[in-house]
Protein backbone atom coordinates (compact mmCIF):
# COMPACT_ATOMS: atom_id res chain seq x y z
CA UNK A 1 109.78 45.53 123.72
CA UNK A 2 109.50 44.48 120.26
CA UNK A 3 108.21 40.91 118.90
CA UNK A 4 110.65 38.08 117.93
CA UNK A 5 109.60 35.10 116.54
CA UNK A 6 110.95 31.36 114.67
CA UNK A 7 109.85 29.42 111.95
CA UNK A 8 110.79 26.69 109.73
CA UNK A 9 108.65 28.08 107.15
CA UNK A 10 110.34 28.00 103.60
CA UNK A 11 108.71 31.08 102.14
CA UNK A 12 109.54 32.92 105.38
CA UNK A 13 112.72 31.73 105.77
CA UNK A 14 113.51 33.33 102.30
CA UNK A 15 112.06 36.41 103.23
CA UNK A 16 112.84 36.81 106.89
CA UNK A 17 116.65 36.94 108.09
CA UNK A 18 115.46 39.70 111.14
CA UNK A 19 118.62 38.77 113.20
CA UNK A 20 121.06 39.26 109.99
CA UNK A 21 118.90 42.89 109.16
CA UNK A 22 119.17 43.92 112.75
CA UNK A 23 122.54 43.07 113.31
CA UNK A 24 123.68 45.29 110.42
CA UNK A 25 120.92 48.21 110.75
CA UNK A 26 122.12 51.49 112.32
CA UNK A 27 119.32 52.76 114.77
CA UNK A 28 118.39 56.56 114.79
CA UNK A 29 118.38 57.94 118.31
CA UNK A 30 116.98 61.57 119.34
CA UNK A 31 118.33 62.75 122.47
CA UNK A 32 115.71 65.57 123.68
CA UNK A 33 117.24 67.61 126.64
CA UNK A 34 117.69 71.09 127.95
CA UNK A 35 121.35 70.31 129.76
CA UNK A 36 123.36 70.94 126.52
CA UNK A 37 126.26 69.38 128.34
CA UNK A 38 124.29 65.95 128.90
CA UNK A 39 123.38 66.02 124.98
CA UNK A 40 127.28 66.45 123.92
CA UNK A 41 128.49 63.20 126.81
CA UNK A 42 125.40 61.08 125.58
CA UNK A 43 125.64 61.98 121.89
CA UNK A 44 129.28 61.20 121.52
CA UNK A 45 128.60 57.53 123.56
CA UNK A 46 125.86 56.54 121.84
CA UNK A 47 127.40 57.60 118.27
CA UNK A 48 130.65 55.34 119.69
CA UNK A 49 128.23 52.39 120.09
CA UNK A 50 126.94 52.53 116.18
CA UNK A 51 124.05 54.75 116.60
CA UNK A 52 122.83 57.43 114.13
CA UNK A 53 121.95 60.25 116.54
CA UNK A 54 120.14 63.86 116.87
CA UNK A 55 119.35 66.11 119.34
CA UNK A 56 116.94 68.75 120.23
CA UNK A 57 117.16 71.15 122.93
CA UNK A 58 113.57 71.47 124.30
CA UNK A 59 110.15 69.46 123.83
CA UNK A 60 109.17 71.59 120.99
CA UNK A 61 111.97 71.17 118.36
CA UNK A 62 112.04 67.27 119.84
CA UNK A 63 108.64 67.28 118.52
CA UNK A 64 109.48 68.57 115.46
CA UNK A 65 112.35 66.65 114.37
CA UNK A 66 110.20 63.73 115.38
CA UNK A 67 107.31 65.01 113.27
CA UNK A 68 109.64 65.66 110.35
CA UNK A 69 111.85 62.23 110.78
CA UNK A 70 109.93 58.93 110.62
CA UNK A 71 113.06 57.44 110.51
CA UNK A 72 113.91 57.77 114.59
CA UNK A 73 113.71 54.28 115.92
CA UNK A 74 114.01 55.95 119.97
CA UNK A 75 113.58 59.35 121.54
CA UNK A 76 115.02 59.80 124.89
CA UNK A 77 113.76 62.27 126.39
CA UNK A 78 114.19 64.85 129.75
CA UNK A 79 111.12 64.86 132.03
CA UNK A 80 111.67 68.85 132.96
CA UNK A 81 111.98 70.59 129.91
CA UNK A 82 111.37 74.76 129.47
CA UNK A 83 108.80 74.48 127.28
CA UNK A 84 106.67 71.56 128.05
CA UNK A 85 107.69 68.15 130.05
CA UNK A 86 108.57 64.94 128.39
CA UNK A 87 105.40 63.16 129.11
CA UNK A 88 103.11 65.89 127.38
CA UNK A 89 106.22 65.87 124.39
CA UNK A 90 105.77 61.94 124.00
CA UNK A 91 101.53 62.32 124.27
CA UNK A 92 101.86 64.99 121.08
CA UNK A 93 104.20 62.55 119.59
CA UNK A 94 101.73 59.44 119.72
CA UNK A 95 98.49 61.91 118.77
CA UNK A 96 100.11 62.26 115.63
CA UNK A 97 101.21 58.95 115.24
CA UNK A 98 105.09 59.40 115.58
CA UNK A 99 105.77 55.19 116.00
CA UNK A 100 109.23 55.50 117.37
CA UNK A 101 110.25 54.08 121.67
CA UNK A 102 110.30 56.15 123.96
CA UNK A 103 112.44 56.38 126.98
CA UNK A 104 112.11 59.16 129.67
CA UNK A 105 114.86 60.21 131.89
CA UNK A 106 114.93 62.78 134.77
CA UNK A 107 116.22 63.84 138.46
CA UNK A 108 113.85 61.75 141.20
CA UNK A 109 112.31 65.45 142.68
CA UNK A 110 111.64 65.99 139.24
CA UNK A 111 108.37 64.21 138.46
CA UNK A 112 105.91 62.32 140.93
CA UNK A 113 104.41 58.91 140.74
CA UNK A 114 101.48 60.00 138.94
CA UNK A 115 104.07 61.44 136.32
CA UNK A 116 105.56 57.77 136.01
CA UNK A 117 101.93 56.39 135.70
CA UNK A 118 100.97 58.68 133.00
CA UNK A 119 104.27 57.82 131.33
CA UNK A 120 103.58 53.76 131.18
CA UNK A 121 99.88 54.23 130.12
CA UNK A 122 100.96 55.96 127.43
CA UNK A 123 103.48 53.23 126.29
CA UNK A 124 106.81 54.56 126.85
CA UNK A 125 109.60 51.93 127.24
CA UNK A 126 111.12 52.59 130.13
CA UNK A 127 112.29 55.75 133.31
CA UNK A 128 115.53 56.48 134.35
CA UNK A 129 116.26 58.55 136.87
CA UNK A 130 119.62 60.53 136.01
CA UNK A 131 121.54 61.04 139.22
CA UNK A 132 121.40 57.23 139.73
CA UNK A 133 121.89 55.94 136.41
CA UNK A 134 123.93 52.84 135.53
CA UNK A 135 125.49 54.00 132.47
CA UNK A 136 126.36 50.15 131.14
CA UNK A 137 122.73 48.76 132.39
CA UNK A 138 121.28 52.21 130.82
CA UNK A 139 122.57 51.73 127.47
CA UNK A 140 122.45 48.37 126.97
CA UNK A 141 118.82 49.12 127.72
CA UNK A 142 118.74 51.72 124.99
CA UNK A 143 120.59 48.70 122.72
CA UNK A 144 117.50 45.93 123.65
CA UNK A 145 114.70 48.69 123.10
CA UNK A 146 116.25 49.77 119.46
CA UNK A 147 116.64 46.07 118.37
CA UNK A 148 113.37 44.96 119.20
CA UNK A 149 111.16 44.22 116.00
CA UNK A 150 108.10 46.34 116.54
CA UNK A 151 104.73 44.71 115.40
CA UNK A 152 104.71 47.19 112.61
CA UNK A 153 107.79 46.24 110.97
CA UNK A 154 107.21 42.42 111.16
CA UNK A 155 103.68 43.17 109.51
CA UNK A 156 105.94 45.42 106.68
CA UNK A 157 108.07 41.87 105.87
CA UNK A 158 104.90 39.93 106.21
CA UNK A 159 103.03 42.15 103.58
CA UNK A 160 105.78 41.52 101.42
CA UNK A 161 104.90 37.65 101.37
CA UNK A 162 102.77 36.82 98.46
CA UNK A 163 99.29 36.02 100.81
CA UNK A 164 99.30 32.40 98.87
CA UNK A 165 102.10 31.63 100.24
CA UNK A 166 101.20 32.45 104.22
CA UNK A 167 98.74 29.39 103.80
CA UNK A 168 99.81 26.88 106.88
């Protein structure tokens, strides 16, 4: 999950209103699955809840769209895929440094344990297994993952600081 953090800081406080930002801040979702039917249900929910999202139909084009979009804040993606599973999709991603969360959802006799563990050491954010998904629980998860501030973006705001000014 991302980092959050206080001050009383002057300087940051004029720089820094995260909460205000992220309350206002569409997030950009890719939905990567080969059940067109579960990309039209999810895409129309998560659009509903305020989210900018795209979908791709197989690891591949995922890939793609995520290689040619720096803007995607999540991917979820399908474990079983055609073309290549979601674990070996998200390890392409990261190689070429594609920063955005990843979530990985899939049918329990679709993966194994060692699947899972290959999954978390590679960073992803979180498994769901479809058949027993808690819709509410799932996308509020979706909702805490996206509003997270990654370490990346609080170094952006900090870089924007004049370095004098970070003296404590």
């Amino acid at each position: 999950m991302g980092f959050r953090f206080a001050t009383t800081h002057p300087t940051l406080l004029r720089y820094l209103t995260i909460e205000e930002k992220l309350m206002e801040r569409k997030y950009k979702l890719l939905i990567v699955d080969d059940d067109k039917n579960i990309l039209t249900e999810y895409e129309n929910h998560l659009v509903k809840q305020g989210f900018i999202v795209e979908v791709a139909h197989n690891g591949t084009e995922g890939l793609e769209k995520l290689c040619h979009d720096s803007e995607f804040d999540i991917a979820l993606v399908n474990f079983k895929m055609p073309d290549m599973n979601g674990v070996d999709m998200i390890r392409q991603a990261y190689k070429v440094g594609i920063a955005a969360d990843m979530i990985i959802w899939s049918e329990p006799e679709e993966y194994s344990k060692y699947d899972a563990v290959a999954a978390m050491k590679l960073g992803v954010n979180d498994w769901f297994e479809k058949s027993r998904l808690d819709k509410s629980k799932f996308f509020q998860r979706i909702k805490e993952v996206a509003e997270g501030v990654s370490l990346n973006e609080v170094s952006r705001i900090l870089s924007l600081i004049p370095k004098e000014e970070l003296r404590w």
